[in-house]
PDB file of N, CA and C in Angstrom:
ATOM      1  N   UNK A   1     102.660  65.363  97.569  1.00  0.00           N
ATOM      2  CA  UNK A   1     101.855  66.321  96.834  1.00  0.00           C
ATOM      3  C   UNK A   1     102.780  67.315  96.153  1.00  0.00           C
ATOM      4  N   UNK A   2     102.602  67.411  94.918  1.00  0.00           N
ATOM      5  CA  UNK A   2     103.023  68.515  94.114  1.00  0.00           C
ATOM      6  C   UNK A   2     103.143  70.293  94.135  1.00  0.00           C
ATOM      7  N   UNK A   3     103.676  70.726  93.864  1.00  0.00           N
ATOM      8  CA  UNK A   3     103.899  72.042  93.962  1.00  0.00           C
ATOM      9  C   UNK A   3     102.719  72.705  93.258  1.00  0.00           C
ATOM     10  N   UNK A   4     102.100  73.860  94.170  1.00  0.00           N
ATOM     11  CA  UNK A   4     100.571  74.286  93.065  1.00  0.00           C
ATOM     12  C   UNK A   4     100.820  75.709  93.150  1.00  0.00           C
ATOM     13  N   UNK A   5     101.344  76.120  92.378  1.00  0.00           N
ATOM     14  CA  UNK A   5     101.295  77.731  92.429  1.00  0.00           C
ATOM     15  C   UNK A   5     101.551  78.265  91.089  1.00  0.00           C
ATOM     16  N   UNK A   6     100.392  79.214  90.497  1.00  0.00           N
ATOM     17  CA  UNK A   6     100.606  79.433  89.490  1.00  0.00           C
ATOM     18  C   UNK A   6     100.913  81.515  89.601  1.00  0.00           C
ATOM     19  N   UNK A   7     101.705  81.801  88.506  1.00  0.00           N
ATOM     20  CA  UNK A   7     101.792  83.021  88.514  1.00  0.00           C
ATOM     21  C   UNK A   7     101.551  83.678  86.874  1.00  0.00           C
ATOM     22  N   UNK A   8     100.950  84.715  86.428  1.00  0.00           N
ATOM     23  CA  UNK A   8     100.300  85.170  85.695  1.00  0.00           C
ATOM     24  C   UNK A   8     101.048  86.703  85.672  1.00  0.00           C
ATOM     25  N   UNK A   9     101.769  86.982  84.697  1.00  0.00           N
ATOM     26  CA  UNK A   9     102.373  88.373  84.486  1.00  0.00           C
ATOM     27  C   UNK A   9     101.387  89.566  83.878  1.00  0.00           C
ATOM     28  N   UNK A  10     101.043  90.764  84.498  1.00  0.00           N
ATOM     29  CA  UNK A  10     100.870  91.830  83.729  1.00  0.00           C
ATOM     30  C   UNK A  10     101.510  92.843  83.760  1.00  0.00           C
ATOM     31  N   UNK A  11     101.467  93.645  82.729  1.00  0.00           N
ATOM     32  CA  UNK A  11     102.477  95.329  82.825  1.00  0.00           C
ATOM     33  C   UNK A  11     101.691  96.371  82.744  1.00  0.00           C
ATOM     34  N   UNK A  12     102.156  96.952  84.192  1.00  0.00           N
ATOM     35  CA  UNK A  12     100.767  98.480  83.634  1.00  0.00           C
ATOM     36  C   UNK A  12     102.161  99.157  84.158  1.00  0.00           C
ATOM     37  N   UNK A  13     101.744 100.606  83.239  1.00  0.00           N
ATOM     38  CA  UNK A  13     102.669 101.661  83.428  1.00  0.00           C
ATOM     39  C   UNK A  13     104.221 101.341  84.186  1.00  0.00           C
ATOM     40  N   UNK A  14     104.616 100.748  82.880  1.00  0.00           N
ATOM     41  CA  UNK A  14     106.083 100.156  83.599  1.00  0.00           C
ATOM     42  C   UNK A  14     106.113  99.853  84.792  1.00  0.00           C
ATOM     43  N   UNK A  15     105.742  98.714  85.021  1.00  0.00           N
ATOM     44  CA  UNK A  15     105.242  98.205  86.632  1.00  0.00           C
ATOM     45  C   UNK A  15     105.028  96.923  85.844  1.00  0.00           C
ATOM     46  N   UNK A  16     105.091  95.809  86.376  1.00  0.00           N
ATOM     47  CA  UNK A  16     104.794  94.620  86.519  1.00  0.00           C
ATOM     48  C   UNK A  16     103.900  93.645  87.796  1.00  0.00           C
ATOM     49  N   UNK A  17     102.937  93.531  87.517  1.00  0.00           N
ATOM     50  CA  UNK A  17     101.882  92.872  88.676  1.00  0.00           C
ATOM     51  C   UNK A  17     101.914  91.080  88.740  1.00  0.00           C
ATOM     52  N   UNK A  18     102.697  90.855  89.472  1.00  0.00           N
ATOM     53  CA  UNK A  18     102.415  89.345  89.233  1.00  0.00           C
ATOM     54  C   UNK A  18     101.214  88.525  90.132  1.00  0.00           C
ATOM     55  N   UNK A  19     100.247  87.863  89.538  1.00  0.00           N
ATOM     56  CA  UNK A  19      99.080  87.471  90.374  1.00  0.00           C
ATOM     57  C   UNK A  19      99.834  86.072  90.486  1.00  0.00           C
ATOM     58  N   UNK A  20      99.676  86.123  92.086  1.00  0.00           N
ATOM     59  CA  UNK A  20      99.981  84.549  92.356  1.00  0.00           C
ATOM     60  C   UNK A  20      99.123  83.943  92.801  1.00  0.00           C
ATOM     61  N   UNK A  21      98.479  82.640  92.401  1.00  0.00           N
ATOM     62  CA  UNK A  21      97.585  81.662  92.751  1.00  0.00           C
ATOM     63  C   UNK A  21      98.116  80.301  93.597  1.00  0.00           C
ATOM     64  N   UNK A  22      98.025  80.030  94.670  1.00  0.00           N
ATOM     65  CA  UNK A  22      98.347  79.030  95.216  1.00  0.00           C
ATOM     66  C   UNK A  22      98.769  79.466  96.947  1.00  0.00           C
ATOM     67  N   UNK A  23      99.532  77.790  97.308  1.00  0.00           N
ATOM     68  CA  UNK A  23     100.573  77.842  98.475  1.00  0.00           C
ATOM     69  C   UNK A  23     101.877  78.335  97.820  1.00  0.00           C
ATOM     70  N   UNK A  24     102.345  79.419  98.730  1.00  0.00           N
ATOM     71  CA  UNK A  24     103.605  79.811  98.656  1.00  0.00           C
ATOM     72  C   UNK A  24     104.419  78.917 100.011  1.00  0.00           C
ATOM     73  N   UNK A  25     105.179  78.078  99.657  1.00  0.00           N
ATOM     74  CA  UNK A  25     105.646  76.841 100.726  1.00  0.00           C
ATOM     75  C   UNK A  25     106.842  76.846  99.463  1.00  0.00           C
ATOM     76  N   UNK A  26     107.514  75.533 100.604  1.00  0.00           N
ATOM     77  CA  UNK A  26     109.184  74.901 100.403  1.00  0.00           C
ATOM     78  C   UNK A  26     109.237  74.581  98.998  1.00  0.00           C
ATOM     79  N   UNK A  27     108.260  73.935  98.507  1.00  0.00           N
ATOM     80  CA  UNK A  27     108.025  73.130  97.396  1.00  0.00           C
ATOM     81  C   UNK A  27     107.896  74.067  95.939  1.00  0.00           C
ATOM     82  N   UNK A  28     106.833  75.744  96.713  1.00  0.00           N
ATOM     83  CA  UNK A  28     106.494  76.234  95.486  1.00  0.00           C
ATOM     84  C   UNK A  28     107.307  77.889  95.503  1.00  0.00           C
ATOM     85  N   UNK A  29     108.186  77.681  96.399  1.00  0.00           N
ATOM     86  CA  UNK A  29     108.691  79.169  96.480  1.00  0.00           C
ATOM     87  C   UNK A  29     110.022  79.257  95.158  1.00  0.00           C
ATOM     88  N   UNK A  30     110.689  78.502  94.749  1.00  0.00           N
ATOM     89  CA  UNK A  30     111.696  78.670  93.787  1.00  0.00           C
ATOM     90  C   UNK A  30     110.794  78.767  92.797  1.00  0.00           C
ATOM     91  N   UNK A  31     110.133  78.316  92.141  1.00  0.00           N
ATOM     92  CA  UNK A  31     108.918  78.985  91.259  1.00  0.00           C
ATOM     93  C   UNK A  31     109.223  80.237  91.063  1.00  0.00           C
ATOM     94  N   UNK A  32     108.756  81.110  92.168  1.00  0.00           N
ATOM     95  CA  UNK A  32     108.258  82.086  92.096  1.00  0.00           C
ATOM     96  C   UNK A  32     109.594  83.735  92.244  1.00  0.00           C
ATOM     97  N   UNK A  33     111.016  82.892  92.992  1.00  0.00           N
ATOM     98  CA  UNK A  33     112.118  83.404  92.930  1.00  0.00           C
ATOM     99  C   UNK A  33     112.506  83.250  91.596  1.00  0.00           C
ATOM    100  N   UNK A  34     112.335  82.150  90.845  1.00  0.00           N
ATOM    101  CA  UNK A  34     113.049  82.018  88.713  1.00  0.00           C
ATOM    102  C   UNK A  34     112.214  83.126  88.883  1.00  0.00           C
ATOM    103  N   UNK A  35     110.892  83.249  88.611  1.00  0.00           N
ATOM    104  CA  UNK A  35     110.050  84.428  87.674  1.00  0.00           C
ATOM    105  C   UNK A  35     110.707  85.752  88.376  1.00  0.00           C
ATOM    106  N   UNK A  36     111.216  85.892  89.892  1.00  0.00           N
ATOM    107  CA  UNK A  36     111.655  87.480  90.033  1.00  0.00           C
ATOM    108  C   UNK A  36     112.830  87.600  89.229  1.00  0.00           C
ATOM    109  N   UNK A  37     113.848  86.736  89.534  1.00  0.00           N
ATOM    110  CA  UNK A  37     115.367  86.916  89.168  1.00  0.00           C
ATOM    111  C   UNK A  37     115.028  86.898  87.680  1.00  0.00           C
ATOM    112  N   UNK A  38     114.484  86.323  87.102  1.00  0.00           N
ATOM    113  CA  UNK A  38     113.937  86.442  85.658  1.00  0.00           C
ATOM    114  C   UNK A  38     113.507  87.897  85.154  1.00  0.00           C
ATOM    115  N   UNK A  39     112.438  88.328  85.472  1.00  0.00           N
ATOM    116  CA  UNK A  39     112.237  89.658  85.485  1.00  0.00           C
ATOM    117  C   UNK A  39     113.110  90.907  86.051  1.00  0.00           C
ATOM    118  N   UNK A  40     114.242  90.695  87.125  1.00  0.00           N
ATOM    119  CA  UNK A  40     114.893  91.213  87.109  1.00  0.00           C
ATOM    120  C   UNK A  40     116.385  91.488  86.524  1.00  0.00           C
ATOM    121  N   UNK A  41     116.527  90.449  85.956  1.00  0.00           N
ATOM    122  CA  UNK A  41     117.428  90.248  84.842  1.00  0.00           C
ATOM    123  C   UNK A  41     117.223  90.801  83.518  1.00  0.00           C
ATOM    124  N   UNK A  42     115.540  90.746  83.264  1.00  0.00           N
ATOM    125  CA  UNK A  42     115.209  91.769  81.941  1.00  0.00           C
ATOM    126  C   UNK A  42     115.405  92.985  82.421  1.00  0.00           C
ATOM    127  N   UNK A  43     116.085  93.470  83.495  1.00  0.00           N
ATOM    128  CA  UNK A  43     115.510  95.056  83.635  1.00  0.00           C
ATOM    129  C   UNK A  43     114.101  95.457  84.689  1.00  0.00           C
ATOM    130  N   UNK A  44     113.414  94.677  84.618  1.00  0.00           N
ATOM    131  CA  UNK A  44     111.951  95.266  85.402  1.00  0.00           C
ATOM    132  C   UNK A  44     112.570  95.017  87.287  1.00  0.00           C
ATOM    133  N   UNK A  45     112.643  96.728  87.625  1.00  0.00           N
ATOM    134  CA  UNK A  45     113.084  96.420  89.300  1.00  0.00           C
ATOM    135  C   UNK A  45     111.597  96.866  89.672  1.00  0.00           C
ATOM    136  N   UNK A  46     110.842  97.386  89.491  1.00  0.00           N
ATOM    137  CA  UNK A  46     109.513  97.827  90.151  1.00  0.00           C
ATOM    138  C   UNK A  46     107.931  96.803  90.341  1.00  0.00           C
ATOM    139  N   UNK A  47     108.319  95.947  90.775  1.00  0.00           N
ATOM    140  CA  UNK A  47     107.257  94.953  90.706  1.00  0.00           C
ATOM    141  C   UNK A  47     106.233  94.740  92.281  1.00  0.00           C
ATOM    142  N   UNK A  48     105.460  94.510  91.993  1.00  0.00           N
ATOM    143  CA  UNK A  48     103.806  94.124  92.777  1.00  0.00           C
ATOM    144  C   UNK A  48     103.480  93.041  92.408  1.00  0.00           C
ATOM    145  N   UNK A  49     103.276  92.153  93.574  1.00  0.00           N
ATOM    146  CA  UNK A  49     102.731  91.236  93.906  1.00  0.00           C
ATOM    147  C   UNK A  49     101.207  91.073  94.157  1.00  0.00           C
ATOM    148  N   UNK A  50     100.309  90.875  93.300  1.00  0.00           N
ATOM    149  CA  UNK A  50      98.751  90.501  93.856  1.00  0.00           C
ATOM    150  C   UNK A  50      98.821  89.161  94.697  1.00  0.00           C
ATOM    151  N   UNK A  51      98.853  89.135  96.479  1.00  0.00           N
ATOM    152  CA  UNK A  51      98.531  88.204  97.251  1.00  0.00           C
ATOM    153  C   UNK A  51      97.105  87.764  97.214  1.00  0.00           C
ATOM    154  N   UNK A  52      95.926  88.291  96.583  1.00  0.00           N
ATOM    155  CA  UNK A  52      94.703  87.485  96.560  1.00  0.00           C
ATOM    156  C   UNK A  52      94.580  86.554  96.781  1.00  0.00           C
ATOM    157  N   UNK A  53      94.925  85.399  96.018  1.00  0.00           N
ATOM    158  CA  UNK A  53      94.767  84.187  96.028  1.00  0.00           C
ATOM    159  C   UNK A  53      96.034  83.718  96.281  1.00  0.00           C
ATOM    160  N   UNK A  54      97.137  83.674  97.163  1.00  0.00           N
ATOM    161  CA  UNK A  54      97.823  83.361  98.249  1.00  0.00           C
ATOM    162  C   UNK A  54      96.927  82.727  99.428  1.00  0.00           C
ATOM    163  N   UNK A  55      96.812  81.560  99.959  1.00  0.00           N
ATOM    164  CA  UNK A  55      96.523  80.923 100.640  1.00  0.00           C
ATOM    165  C   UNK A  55      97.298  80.546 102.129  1.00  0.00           C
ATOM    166  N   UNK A  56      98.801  80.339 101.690  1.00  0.00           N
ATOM    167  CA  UNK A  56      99.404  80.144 102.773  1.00  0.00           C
ATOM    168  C   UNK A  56     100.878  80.783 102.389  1.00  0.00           C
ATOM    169  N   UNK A  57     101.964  80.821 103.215  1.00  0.00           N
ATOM    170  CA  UNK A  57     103.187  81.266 102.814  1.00  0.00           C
ATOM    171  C   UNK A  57     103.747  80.949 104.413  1.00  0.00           C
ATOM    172  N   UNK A  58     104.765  80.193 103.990  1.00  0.00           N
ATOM    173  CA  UNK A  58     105.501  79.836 104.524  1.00  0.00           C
ATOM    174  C   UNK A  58     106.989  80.513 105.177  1.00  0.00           C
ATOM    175  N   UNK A  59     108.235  80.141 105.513  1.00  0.00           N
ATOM    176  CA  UNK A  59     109.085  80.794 105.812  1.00  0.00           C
ATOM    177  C   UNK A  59     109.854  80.272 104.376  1.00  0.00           C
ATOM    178  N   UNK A  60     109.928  79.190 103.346  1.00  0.00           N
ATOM    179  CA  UNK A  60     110.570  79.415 102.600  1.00  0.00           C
ATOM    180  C   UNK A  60     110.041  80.920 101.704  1.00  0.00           C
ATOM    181  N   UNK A  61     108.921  80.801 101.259  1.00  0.00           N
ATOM    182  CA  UNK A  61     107.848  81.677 100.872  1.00  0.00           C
ATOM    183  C   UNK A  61     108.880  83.075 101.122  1.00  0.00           C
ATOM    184  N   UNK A  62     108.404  83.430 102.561  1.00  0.00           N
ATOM    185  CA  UNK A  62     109.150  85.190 102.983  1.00  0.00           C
ATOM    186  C   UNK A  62     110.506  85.053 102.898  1.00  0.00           C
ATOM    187  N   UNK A  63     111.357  84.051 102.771  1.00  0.00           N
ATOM    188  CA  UNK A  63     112.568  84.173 102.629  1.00  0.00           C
ATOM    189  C   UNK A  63     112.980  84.666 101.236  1.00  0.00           C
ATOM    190  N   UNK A  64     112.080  84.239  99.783  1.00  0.00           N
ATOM    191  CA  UNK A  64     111.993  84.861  98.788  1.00  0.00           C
ATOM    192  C   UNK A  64     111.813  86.187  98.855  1.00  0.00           C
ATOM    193  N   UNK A  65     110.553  86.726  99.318  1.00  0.00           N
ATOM    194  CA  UNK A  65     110.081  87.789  99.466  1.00  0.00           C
ATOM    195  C   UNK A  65     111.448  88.876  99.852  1.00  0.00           C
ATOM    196  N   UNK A  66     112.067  88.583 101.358  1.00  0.00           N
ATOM    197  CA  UNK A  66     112.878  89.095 101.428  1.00  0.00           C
ATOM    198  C   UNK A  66     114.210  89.204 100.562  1.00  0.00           C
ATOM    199  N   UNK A  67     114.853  88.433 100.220  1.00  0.00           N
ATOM    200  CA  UNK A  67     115.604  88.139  99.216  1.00  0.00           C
ATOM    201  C   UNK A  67     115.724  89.144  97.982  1.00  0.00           C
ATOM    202  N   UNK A  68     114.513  89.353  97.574  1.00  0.00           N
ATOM    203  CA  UNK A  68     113.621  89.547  96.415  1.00  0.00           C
ATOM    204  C   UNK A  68     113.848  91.340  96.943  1.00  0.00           C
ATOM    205  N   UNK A  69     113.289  91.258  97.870  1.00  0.00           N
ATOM    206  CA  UNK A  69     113.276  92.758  98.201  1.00  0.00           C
ATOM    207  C   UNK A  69     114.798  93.540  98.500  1.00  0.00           C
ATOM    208  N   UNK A  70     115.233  92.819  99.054  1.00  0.00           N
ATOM    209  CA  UNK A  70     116.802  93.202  98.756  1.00  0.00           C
ATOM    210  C   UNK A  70     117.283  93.473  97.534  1.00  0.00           C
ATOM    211  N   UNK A  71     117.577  92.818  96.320  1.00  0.00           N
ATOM    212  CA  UNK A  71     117.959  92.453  95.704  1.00  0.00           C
ATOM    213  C   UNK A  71     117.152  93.654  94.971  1.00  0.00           C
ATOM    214  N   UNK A  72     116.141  93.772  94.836  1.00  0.00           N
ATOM    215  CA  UNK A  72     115.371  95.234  94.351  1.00  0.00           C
ATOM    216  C   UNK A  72     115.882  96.422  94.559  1.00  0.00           C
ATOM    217  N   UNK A  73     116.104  96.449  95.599  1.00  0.00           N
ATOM    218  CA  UNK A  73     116.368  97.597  96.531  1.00  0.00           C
ATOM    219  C   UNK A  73     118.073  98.327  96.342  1.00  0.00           C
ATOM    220  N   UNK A  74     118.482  97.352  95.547  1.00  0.00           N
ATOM    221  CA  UNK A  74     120.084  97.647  95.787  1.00  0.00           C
ATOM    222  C   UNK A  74     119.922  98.316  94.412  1.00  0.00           C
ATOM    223  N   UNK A  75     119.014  97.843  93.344  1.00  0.00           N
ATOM    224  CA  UNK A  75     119.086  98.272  92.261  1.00  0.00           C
ATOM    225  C   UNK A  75     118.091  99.338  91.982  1.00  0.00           C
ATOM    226  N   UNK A  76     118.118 100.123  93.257  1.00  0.00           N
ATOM    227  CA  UNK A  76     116.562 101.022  93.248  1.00  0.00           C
ATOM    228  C   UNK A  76     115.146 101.368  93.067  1.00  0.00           C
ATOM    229  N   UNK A  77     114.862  99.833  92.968  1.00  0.00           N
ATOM    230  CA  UNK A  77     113.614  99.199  92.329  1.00  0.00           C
ATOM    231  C   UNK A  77     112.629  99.109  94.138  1.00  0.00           C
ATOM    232  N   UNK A  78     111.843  98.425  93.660  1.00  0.00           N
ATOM    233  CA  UNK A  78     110.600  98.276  94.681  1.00  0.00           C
ATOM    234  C   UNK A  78     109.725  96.286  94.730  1.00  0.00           C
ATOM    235  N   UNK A  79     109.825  95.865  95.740  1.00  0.00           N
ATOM    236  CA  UNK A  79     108.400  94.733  95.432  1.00  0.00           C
ATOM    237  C   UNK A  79     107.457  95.076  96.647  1.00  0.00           C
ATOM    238  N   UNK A  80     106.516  95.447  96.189  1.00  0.00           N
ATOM    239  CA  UNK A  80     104.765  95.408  97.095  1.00  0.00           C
ATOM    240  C   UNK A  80     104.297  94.837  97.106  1.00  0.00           C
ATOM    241  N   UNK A  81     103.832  94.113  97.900  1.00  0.00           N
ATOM    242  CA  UNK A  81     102.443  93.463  97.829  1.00  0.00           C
ATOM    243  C   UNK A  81     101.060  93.880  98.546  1.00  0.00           C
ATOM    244  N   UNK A  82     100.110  93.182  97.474  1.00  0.00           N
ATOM    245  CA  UNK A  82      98.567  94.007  97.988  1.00  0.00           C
ATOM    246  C   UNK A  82      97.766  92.900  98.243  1.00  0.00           C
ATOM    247  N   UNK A  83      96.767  93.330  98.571  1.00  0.00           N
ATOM    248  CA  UNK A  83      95.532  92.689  99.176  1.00  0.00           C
ATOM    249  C   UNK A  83      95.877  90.976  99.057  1.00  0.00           C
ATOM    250  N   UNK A  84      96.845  91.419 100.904  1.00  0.00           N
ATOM    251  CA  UNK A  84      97.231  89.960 101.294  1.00  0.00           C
ATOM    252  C   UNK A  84      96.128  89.719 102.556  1.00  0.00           C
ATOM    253  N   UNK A  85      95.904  88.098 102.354  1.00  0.00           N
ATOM    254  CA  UNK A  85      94.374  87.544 103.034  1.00  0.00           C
ATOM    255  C   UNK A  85      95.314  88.064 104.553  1.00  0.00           C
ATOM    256  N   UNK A  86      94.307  88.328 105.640  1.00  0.00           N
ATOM    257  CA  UNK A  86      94.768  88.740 106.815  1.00  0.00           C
ATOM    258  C   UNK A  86      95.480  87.496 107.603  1.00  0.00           C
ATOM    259  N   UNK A  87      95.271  86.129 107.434  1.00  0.00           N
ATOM    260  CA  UNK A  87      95.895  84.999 107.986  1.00  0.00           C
ATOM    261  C   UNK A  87      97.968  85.211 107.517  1.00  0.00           C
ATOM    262  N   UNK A  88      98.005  85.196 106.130  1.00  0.00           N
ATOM    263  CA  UNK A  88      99.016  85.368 105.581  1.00  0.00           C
ATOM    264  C   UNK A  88      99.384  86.666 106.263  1.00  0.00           C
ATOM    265  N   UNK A  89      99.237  88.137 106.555  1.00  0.00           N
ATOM    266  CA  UNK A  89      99.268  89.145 106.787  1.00  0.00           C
ATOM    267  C   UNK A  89      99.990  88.761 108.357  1.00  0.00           C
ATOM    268  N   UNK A  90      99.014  88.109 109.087  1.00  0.00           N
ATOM    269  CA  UNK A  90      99.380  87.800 110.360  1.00  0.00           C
ATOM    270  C   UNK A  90     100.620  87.266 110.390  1.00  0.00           C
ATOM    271  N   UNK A  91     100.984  86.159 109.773  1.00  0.00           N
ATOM    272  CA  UNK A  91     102.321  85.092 109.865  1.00  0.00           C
ATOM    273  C   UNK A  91     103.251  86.605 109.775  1.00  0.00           C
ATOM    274  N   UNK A  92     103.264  86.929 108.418  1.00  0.00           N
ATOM    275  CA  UNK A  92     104.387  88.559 107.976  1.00  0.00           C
ATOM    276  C   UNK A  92     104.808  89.088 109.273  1.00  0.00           C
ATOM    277  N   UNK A  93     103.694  89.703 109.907  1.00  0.00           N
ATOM    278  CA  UNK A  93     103.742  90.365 111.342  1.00  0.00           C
ATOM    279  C   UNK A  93     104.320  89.884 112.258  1.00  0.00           C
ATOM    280  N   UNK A  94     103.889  88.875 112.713  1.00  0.00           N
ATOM    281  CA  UNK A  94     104.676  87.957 113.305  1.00  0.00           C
ATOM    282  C   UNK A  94     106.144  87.384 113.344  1.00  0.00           C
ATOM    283  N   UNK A  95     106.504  87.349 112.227  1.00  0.00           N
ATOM    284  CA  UNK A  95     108.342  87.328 111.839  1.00  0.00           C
ATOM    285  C   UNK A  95     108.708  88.843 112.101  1.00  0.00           C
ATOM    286  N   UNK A  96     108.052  89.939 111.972  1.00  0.00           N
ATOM    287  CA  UNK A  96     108.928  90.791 112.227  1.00  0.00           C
ATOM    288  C   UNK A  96     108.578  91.687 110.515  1.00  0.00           C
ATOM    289  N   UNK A  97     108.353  90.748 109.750  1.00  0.00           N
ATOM    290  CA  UNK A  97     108.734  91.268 107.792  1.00  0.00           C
ATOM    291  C   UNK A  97     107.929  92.304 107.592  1.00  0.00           C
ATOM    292  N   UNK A  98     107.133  92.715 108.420  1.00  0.00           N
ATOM    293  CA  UNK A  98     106.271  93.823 107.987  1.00  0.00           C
ATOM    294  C   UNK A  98     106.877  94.647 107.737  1.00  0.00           C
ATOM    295  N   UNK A  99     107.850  94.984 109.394  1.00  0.00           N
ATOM    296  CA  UNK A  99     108.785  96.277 108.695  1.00  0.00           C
ATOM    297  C   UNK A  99     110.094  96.546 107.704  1.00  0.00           C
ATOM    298  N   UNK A 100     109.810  95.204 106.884  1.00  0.00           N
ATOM    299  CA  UNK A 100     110.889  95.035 105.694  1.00  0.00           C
ATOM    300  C   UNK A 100     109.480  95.204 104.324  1.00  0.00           C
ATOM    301  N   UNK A 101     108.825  94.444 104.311  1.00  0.00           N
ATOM    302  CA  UNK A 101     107.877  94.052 103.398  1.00  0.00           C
ATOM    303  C   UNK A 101     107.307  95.488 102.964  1.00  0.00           C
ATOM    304  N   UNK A 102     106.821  95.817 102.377  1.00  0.00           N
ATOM    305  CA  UNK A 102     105.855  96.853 101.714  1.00  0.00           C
ATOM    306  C   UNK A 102     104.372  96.784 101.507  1.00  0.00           C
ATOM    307  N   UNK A 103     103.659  96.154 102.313  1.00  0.00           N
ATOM    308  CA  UNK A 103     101.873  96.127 101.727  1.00  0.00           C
ATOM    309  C   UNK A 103     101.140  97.056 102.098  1.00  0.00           C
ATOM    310  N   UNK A 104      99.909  97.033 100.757  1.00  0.00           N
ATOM    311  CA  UNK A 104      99.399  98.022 100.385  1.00  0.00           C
ATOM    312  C   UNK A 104      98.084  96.838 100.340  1.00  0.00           C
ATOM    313  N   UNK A 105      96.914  97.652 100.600  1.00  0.00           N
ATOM    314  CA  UNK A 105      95.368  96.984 100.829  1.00  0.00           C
ATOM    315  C   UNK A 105      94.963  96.874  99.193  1.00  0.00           C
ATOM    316  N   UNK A 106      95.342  97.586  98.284  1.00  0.00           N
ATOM    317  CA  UNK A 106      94.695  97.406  97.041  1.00  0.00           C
ATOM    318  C   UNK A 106      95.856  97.512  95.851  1.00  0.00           C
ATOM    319  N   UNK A 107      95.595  96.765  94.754  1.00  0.00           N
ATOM    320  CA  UNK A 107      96.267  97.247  93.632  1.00  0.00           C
ATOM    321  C   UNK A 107      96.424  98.715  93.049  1.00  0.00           C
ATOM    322  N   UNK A 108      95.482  99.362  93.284  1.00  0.00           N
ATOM    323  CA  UNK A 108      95.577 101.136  93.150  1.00  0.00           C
ATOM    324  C   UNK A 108      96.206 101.166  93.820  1.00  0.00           C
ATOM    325  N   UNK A 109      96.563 101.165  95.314  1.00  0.00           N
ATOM    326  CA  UNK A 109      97.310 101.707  96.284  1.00  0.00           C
ATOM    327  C   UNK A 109      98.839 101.759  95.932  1.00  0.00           C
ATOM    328  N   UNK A 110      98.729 100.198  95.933  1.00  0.00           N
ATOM    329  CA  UNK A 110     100.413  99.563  95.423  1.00  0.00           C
ATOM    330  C   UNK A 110     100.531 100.667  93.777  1.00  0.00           C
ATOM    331  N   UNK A 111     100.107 100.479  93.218  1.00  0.00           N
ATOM    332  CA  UNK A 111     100.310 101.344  91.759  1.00  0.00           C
ATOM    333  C   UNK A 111     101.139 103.039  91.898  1.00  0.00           C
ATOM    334  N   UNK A 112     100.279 103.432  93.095  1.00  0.00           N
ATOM    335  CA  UNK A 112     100.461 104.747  93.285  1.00  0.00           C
ATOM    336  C   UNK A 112     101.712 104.684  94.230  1.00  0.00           C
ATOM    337  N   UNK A 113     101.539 104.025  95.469  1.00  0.00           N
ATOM    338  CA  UNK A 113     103.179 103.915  95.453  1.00  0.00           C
ATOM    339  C   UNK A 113     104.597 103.962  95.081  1.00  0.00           C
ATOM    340  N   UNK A 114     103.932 103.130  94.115  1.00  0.00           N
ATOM    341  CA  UNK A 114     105.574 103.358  92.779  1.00  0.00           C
ATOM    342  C   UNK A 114     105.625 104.201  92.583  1.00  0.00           C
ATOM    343  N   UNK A 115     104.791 105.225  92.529  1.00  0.00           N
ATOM    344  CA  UNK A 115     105.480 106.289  91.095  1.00  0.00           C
ATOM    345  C   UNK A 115     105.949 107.423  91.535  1.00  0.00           C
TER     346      UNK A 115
END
């Protein structure tokens, strides 16, 4: 089976929201690392993640995440993510990534964060 994850860019107030649709797994996590290192290569360090429609996430999955958040972080930037389904939420917790990760229950929330 093929890799199914689609991601959808928006920009509000110099912020970037990426909605991801799918499994975040082995197959679909470099996907989604091109589009950060991509965007962080233009310049954009302040980015949010919409987990909505995140289904599953894996350890390749948070290994991005973390990665991602490092790699932000050195350059004084930020990645959040919001309204992640509580199953996905659980796995996070469970590794420990919560207290690396940044989530926020809503896209307002995450918004106001940044700034």
């Amino acid at each position: 089976m093929g890799a199914f994850l689609r991601i959808e860019l928006e920009e509000i107030e110099n912020r970037v929201v990426l909605r991801i649709n799918g499994r975040l797994d082995a197959a679909s996590a470099p996907l989604l690392e091109k589009k950060i290192n991509s965007l962080i290569d233009e310049g954009h360090h302040r980015l949010i993640l919409d987990f909505s429609q995140v289904d599953y996430l894996s350890s390749a999955g948070m290994r991005i995440l973390l990665s991602s958040t490092k790699l932000l972080k050195a350059k004084k930037g930020s990645l959040i993510l919001f309204s992640v389904a509580a199953d996905v939420e659980e796995i996070i917790k469970m590794a420990g990534f919560d207290k690396i990760l940044h989530i926020c229950s809503t896209e307002k929330e995450a918004l106001q964060f940044q700034k």
